[in-house]
Protein backbone atom coordinates (compact mmCIF):
# COMPACT_ATOMS: atom_id res chain seq x y z
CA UNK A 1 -8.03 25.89 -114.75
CA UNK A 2 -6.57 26.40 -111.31
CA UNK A 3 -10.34 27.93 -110.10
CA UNK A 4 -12.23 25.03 -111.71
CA UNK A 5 -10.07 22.28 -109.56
CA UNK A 6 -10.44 24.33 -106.67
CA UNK A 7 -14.23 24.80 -106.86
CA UNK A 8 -14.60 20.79 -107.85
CA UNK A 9 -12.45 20.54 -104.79
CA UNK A 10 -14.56 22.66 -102.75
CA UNK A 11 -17.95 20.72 -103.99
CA UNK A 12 -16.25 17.13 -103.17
CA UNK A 13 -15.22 18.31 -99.58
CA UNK A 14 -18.69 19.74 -99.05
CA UNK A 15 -20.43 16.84 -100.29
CA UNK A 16 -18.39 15.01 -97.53
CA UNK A 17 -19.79 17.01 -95.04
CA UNK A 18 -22.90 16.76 -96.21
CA UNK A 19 -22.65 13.05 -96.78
CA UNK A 20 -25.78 10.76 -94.98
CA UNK A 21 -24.11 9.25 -91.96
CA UNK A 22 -27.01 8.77 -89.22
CA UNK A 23 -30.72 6.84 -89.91
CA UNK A 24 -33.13 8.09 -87.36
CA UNK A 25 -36.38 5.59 -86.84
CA UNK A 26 -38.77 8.64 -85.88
CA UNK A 27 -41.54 7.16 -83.43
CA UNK A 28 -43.98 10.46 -83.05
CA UNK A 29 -47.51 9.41 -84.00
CA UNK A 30 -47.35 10.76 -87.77
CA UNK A 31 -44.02 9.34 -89.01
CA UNK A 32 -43.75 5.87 -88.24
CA UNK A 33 -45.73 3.12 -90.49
CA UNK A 34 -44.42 0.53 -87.92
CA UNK A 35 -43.88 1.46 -84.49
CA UNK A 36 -43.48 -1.64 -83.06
CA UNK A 37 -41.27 -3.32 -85.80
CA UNK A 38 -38.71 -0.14 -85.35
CA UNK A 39 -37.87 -1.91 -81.68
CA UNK A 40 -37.00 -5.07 -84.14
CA UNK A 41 -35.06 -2.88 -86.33
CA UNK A 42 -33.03 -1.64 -83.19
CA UNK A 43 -32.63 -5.04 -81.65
CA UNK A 44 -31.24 -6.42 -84.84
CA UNK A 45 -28.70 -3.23 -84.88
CA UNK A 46 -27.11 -4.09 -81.42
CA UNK A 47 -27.33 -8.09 -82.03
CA UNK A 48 -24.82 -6.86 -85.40
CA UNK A 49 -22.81 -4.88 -82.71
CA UNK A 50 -23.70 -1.30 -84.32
CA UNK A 51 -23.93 1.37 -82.55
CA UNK A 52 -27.57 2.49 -82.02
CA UNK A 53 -28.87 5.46 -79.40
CA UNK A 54 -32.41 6.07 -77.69
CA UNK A 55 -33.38 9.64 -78.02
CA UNK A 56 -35.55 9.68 -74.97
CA UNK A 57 -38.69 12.32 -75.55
CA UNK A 58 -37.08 13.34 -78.92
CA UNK A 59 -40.15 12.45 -81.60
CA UNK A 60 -41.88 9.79 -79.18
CA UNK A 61 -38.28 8.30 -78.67
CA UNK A 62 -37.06 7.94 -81.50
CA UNK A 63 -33.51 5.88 -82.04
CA UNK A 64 -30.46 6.67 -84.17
CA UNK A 65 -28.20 4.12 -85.93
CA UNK A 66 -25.57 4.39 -88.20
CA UNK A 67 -26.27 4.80 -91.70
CA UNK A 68 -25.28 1.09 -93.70
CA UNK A 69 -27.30 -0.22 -96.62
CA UNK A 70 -28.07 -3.66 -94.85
CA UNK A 71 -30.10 -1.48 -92.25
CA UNK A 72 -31.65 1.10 -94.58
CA UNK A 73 -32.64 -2.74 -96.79
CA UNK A 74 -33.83 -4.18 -93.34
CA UNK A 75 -36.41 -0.80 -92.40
CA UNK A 76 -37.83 -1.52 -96.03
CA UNK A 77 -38.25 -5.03 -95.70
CA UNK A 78 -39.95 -4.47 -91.88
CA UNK A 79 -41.36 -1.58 -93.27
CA UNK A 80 -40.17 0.84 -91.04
CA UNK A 81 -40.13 4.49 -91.40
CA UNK A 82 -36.80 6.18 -91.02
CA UNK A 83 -34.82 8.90 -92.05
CA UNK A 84 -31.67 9.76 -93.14
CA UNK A 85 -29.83 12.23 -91.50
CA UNK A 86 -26.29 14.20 -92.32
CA UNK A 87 -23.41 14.81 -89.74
CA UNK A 88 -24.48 18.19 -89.15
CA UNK A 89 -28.27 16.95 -88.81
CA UNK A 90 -27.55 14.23 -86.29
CA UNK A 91 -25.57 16.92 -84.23
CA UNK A 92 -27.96 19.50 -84.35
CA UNK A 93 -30.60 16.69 -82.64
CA UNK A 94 -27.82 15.94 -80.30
CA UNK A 95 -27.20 19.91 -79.40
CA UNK A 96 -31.02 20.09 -78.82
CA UNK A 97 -31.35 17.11 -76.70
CA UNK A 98 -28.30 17.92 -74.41
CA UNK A 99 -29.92 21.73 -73.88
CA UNK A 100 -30.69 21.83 -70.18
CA UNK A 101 -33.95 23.04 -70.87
CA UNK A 102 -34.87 19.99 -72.83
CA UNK A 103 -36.27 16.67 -70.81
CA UNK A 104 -34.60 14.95 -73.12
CA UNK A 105 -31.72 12.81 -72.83
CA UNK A 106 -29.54 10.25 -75.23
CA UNK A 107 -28.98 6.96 -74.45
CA UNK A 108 -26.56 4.85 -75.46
CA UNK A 109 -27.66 1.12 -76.28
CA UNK A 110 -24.69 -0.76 -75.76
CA UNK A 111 -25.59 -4.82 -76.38
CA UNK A 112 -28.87 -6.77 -77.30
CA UNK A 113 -30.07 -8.41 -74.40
CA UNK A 114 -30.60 -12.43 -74.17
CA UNK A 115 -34.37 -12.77 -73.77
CA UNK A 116 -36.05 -15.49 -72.09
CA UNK A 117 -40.24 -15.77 -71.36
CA UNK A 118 -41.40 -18.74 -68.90
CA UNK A 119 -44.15 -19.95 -70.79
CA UNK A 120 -45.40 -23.84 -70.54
CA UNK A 121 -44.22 -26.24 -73.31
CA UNK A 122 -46.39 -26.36 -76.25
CA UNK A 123 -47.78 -22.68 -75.82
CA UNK A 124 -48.38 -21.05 -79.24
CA UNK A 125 -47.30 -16.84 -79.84
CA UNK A 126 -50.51 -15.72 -79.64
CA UNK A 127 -51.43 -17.04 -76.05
CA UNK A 128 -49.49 -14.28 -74.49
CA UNK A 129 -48.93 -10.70 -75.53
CA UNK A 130 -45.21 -10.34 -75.35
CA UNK A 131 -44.55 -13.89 -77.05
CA UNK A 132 -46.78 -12.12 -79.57
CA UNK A 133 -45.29 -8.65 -79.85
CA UNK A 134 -41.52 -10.23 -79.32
CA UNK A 135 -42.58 -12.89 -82.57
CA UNK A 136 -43.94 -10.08 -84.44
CA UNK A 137 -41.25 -7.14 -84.21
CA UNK A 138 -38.83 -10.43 -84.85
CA UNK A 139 -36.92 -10.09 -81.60
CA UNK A 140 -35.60 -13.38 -80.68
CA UNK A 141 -36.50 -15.34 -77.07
CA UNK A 142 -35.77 -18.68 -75.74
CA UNK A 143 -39.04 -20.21 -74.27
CA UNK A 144 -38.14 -21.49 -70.88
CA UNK A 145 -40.22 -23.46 -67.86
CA UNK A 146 -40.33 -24.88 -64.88
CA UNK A 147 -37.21 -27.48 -65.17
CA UNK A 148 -35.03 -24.62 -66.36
CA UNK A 149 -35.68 -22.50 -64.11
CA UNK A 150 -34.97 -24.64 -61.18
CA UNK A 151 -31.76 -25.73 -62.70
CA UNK A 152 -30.38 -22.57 -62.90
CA UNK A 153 -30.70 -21.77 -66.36
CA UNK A 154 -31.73 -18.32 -65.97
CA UNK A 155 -28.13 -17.18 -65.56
CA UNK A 156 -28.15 -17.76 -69.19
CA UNK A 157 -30.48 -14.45 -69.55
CA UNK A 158 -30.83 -10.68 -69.14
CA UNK A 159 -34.02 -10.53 -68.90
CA UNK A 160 -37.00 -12.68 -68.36
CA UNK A 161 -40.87 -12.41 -69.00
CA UNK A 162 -43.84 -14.33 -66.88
CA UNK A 163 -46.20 -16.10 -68.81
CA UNK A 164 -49.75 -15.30 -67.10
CA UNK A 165 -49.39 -17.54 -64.65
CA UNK A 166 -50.61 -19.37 -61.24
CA UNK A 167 -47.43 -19.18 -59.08
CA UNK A 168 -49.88 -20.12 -55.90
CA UNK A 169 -50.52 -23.59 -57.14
CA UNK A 170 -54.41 -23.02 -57.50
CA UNK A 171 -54.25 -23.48 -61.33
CA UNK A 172 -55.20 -19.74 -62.45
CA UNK A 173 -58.34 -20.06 -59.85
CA UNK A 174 -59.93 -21.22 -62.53
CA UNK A 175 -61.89 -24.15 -60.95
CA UNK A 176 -65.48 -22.90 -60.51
CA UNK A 177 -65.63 -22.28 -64.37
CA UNK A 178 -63.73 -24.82 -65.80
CA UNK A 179 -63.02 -27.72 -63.32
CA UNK A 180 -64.55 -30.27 -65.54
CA UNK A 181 -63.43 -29.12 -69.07
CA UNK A 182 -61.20 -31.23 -70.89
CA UNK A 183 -57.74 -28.63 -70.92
CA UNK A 184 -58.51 -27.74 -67.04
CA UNK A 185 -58.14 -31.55 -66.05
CA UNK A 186 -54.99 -31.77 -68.38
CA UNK A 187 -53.23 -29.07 -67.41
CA UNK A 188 -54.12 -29.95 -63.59
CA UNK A 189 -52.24 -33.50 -64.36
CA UNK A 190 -49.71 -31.97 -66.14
CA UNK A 191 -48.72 -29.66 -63.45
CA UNK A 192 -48.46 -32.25 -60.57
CA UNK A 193 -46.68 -34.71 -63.06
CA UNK A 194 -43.97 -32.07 -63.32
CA UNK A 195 -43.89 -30.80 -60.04
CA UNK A 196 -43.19 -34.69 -58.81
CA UNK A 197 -40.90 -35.12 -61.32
CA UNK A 198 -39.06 -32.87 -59.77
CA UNK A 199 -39.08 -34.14 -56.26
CA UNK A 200 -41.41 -31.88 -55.17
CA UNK A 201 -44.86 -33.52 -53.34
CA UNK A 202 -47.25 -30.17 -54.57
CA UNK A 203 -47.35 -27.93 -57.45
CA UNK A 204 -47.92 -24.82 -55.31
CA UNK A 205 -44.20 -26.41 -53.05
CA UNK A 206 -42.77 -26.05 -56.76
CA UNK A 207 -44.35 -23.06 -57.71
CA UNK A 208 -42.93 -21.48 -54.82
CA UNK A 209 -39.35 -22.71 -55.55
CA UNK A 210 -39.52 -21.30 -59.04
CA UNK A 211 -41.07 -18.04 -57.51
CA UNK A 212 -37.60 -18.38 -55.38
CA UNK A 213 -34.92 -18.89 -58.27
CA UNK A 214 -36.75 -15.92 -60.14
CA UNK A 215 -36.24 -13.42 -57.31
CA UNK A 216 -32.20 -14.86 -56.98
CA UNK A 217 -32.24 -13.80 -60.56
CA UNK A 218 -33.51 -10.03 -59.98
CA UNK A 219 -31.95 -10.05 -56.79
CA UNK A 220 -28.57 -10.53 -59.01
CA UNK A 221 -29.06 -8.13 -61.37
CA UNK A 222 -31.49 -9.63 -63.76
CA UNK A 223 -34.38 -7.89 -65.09
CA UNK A 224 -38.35 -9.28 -64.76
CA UNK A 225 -41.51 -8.19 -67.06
CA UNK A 226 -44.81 -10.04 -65.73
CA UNK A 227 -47.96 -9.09 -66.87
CA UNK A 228 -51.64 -10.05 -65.65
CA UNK A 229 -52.12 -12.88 -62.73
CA UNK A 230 -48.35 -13.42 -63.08
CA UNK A 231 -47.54 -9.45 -61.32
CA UNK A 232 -49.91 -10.96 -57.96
CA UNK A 233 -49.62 -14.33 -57.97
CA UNK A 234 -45.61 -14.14 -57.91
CA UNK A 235 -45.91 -11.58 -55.03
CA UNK A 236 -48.47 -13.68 -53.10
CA UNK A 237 -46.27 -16.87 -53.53
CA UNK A 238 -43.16 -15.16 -51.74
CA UNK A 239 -45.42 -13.55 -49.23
CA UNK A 240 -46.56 -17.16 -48.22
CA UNK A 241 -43.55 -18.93 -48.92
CA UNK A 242 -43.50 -21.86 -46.59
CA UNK A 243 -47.45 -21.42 -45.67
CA UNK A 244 -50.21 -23.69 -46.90
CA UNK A 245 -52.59 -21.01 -48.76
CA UNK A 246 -54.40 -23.85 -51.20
CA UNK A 247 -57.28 -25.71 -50.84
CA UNK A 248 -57.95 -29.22 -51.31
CA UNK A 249 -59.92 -29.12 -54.37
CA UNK A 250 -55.67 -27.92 -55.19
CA UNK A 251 -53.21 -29.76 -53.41
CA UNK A 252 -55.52 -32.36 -51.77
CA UNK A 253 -55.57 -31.05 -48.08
CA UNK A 254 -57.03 -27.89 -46.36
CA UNK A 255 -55.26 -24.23 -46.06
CA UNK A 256 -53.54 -24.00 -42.90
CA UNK A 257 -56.08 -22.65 -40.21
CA UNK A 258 -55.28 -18.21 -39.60
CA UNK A 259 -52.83 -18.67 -43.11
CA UNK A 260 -53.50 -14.82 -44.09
CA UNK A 261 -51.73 -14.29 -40.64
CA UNK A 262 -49.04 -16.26 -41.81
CA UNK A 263 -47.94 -13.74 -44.93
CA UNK A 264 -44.26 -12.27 -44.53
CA UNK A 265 -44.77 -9.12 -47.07
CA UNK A 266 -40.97 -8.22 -46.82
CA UNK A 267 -40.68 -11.02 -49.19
CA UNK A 268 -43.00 -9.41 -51.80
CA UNK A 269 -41.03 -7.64 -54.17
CA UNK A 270 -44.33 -4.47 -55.15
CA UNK A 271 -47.17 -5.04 -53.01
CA UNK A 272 -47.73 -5.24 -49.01
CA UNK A 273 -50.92 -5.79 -46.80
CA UNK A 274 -53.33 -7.64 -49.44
CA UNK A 275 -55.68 -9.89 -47.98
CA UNK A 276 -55.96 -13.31 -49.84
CA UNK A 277 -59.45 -14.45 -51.57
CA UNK A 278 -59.82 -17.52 -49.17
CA UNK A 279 -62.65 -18.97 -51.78
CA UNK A 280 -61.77 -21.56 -54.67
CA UNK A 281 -65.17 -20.73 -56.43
CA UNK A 282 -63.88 -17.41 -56.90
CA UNK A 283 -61.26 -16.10 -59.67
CA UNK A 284 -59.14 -14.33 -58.14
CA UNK A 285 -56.13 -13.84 -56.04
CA UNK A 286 -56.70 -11.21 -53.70
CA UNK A 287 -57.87 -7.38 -53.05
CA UNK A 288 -54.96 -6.44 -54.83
CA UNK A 289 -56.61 -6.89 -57.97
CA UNK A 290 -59.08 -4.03 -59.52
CA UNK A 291 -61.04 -6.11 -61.80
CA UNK A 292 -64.12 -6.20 -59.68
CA UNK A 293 -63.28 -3.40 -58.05
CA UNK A 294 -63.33 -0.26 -60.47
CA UNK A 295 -66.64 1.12 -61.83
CA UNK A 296 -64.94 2.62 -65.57
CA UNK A 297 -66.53 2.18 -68.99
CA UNK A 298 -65.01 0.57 -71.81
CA UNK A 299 -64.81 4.34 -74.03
CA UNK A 300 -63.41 6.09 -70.91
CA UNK A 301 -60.71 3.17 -69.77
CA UNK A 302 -57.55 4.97 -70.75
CA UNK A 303 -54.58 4.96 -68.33
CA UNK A 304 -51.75 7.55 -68.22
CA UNK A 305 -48.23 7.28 -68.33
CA UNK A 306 -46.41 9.45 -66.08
CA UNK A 307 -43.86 12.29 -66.69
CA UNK A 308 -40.05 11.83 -65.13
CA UNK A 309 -36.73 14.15 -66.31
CA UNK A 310 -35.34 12.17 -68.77
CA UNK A 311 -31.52 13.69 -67.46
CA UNK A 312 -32.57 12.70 -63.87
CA UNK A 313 -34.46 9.56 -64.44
CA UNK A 314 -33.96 7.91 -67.41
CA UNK A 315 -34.71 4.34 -66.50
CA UNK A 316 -38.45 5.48 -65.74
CA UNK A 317 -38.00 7.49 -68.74
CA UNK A 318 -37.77 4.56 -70.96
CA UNK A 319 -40.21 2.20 -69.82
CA UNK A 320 -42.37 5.24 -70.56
CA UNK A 321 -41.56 6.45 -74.16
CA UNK A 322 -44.73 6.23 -76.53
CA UNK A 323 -46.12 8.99 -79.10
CA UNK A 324 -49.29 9.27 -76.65
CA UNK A 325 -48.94 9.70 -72.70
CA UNK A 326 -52.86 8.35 -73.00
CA UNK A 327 -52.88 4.71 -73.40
CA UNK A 328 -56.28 2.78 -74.02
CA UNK A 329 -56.73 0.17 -70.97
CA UNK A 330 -57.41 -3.57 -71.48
CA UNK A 331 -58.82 -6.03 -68.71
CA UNK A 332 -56.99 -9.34 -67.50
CA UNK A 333 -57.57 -11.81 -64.70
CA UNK A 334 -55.51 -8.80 -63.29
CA UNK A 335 -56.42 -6.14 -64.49
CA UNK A 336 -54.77 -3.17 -62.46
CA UNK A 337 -53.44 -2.58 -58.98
CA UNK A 338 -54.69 -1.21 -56.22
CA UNK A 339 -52.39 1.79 -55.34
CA UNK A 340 -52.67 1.78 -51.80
CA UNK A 341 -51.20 -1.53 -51.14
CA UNK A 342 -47.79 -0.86 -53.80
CA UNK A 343 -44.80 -0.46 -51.37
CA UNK A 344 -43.75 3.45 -51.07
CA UNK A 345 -40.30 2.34 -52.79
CA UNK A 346 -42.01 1.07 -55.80
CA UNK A 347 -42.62 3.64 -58.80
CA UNK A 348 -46.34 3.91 -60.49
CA UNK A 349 -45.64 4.71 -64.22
CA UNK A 350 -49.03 4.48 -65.63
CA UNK A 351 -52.28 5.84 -63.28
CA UNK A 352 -56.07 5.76 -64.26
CA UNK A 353 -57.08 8.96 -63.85
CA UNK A 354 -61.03 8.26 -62.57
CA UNK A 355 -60.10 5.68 -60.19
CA UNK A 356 -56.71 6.23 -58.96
CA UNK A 357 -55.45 2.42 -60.13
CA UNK A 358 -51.63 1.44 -61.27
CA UNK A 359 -51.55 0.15 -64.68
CA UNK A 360 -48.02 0.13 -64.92
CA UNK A 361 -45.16 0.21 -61.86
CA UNK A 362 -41.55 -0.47 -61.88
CA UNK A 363 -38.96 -1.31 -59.07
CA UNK A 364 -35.37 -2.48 -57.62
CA UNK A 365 -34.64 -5.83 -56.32
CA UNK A 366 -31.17 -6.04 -54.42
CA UNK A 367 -29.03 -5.37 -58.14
CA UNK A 368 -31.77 -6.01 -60.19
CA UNK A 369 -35.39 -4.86 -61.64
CA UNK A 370 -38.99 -5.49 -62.37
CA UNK A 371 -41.95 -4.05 -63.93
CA UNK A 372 -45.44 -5.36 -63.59
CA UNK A 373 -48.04 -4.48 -66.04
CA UNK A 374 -52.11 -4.92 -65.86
CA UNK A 375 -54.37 -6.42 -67.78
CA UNK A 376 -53.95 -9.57 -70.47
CA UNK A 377 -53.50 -8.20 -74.02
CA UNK A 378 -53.17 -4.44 -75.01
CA UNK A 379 -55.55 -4.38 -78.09
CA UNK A 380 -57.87 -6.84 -76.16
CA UNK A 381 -60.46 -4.97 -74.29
CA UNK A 382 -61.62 -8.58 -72.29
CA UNK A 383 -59.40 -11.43 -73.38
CA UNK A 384 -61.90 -14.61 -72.48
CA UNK A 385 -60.28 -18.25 -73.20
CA UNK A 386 -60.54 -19.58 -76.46
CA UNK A 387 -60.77 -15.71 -78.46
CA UNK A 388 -59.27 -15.58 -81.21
CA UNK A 389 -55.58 -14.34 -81.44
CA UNK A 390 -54.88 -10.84 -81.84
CA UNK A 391 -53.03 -9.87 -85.31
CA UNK A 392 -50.49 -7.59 -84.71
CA UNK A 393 -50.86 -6.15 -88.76
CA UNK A 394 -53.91 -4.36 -87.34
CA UNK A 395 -52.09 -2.60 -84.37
CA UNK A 396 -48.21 -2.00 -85.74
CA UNK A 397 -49.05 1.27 -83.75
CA UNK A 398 -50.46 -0.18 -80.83
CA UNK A 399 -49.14 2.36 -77.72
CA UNK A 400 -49.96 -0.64 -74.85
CA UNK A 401 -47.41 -2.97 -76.83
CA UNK A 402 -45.11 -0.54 -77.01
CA UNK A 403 -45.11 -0.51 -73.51
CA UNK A 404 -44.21 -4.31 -73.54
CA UNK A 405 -41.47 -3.17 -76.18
CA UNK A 406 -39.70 -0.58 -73.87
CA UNK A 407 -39.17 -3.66 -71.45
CA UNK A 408 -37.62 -5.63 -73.38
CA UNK A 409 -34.77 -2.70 -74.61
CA UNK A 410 -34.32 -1.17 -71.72
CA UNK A 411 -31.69 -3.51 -70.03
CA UNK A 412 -29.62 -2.50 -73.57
CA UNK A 413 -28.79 0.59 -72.54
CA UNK A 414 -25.30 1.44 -70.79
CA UNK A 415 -25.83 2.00 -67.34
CA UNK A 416 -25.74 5.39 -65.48
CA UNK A 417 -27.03 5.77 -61.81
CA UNK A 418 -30.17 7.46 -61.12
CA UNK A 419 -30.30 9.84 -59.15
CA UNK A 420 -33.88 10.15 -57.44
């Protein structure tokens, strides 16, 4: 009798041990249904204040949250894979992570960030990629715009995302195709409505104070995703802050006479030494851009992401998990940047390997940081206006909007120096 409590009591304690206390959301390329939904899944952990952890190069990196029935009944209702892992399972992943000959590293994730994307009134998901992504892994975001931002709203936020746009105050460059269609004329009104409104006498004055308040807010510690024309355009508004780059088909007077003269590129937060597109008939910004620049075929446009020691470098490390270091490339008003005029403090995280072109860079801004990312729309090859929307249920695994993804979790994670 004694032996038979003692071996029940033996079973109970080991079942104990044994006892499921971790659920790992594996993102490697064959074990996750829902790669992109698993960054909702996390988000929705911290915003319940559980603990959650970013394996960094572990399965694709992967993240680990405690084990509760409301977030096993969440993955199944997202339909995201996970697994279910024991004590001794979680710590074995943990041993092999910490091993010094691993570039792997754990991250804590310590809150859910406050998410804000400057996007015009009235915009719908699908017109930009991370209101898309952010609406589809079900990751919450206050749309914000021009009055906000110039009333100091974005203290409210931890991180911010730039709509694709103009901040030049030459309407997206847009004129030669489009100067007489019915939404270019509205949202040309539109613009210098607000822009008075707001006491200021041209769009491209208030574009350049918004520009202004969004660097304050890196500068401070804030952190800034821009994709497409809004990576150049912000740069080239701070370059020329206080000089007349528009012409008056824009702002109804001429550029000022020598303006590319004029640029201060200390105020650019990535690139230095572009030279301006002086024409209006022409849609773009400035050499900075590749669009018309790279010779690369639609089957070979792939970009890849680059390697950094997850111990060492784990900020760089983030922005860069996927389960592929080959990512298929998409085109965009601005499509990629031209490496040679990215400042040499300013990290390229994604390269083209036949032309040399960033896809992808990251850097620091006095206590804060950006990352600016090419092209329009990940599973988009050539986004033209008017396409139809993109539908996320045919790319859950999509490795580009992962990209966007990584963003938007990063500033989560508890912060630890880096040290290169």
């Amino acid at each position: 009798m004694v032996f038979r409590k003692i071996a029940l009591l033996i079973i109970i304690l080991f079942s104990f041990s044994v006892k499921a206390s971790f659920i790992l959301l594996p993102m490697d390329e064959n074990s996750q249904q829902n790669h992109l939904k698993a960054y909702g899944i996390t988000y929705w952990c911290l915003d319940k204040k559980y603990k959650a952890s970013w394996l960094l190069n572990y399965r694709g990196g992967s993240f680990l949250l405690p084990d509760a029935a409301e977030i096993r009944k969440e993955c199944q209702i997202r339909g995201v894979s996970f697994e279910i892992l024991s004590d001794n399972e979680q710590q074995a992943i943990l041993n092999e992570i910490a091993s010094p000959s691993q570039n792997m590293e754990n991250v804590i994730l310590e809150k859910a960030p406050k998410i804000a994307v400057y996007t015009p009134k009235g915009k719908q998901p699908w017109d930009d990629a991370v209101t898309l992504v952010l609406t589809y892994a079900e990751i919450p975001f206050t749309a914000i715009y021009d009055e906000e931002v110039l009333s100091d709203q974005l203290v409210l936020y931890d991180w911010l995302h730039l709509h694709h746009e103009d901040f030049t105050g030459q309407y997206g460059k847009f004129y030669a195709s489009y100067r007489n269609v019915p939404w270019y004329i509205e949202q040309k009104k539109d613009a210098e409505i607000l822009a008075a409104k707001l006491g200021y006498a041209k769009v491209s004055q208030e574009k350049g104070a918004v520009a202004k308040k969004i660097r304050d807010f890196v500068i401070g510690g804030g952190f800034m995703f821009a994709m497409c024309s809004a990576t150049d355009s912000f740069d080239i508004a701070l370059s020329a802050d206080g000089v007349d780059i528009c012409e008056s088909m824009f702002d109804g007077d001429p550029s000022e006479a020598n303006y590319q003269s004029k640029l201060n590129y200390n105020n650019s937060f990535a690139f230095k030494d572009f030279i301006l597109e002086r024409s209006p008939e022409k849609y773009e910004f400035s050499d900075l851009d590749m669009t018309e620049k790279r010779i690369v075929p639609m089957e070979k446009d792939y970009f890849t992401l680059m390697e950094f020691s997850a111990k060492w470098d784990p900020i760089p490390s983030m922005l860069c998990q996927n389960h592929t270091q080959l990512v298929k490339g998409f085109m965009g008003q601005t499509t990629a940047f031209d490496a040679r005029l990215i400042k040499s403090n300013v990290l390229i995280l994604g390269t083209c390997e036949l032309n040399g072109e960033a896809r992808y860079i990251h850097g620091q801004k006095g206590k804060g940081m950006f990352s600016f990312y090419g092209g329009h729309d990940p599973e988009d090859y050539q986004h033209k206006v008017g396409d139809s929307p993109t539908v996320l249920d045919l790319h859950p695994n999509s490795p580009g909007y992962r990209l966007i993804l990584n963003n938007v979790l990063f500033p989560a994670a508890r912060k630890k120096k880096q040290k290169t």
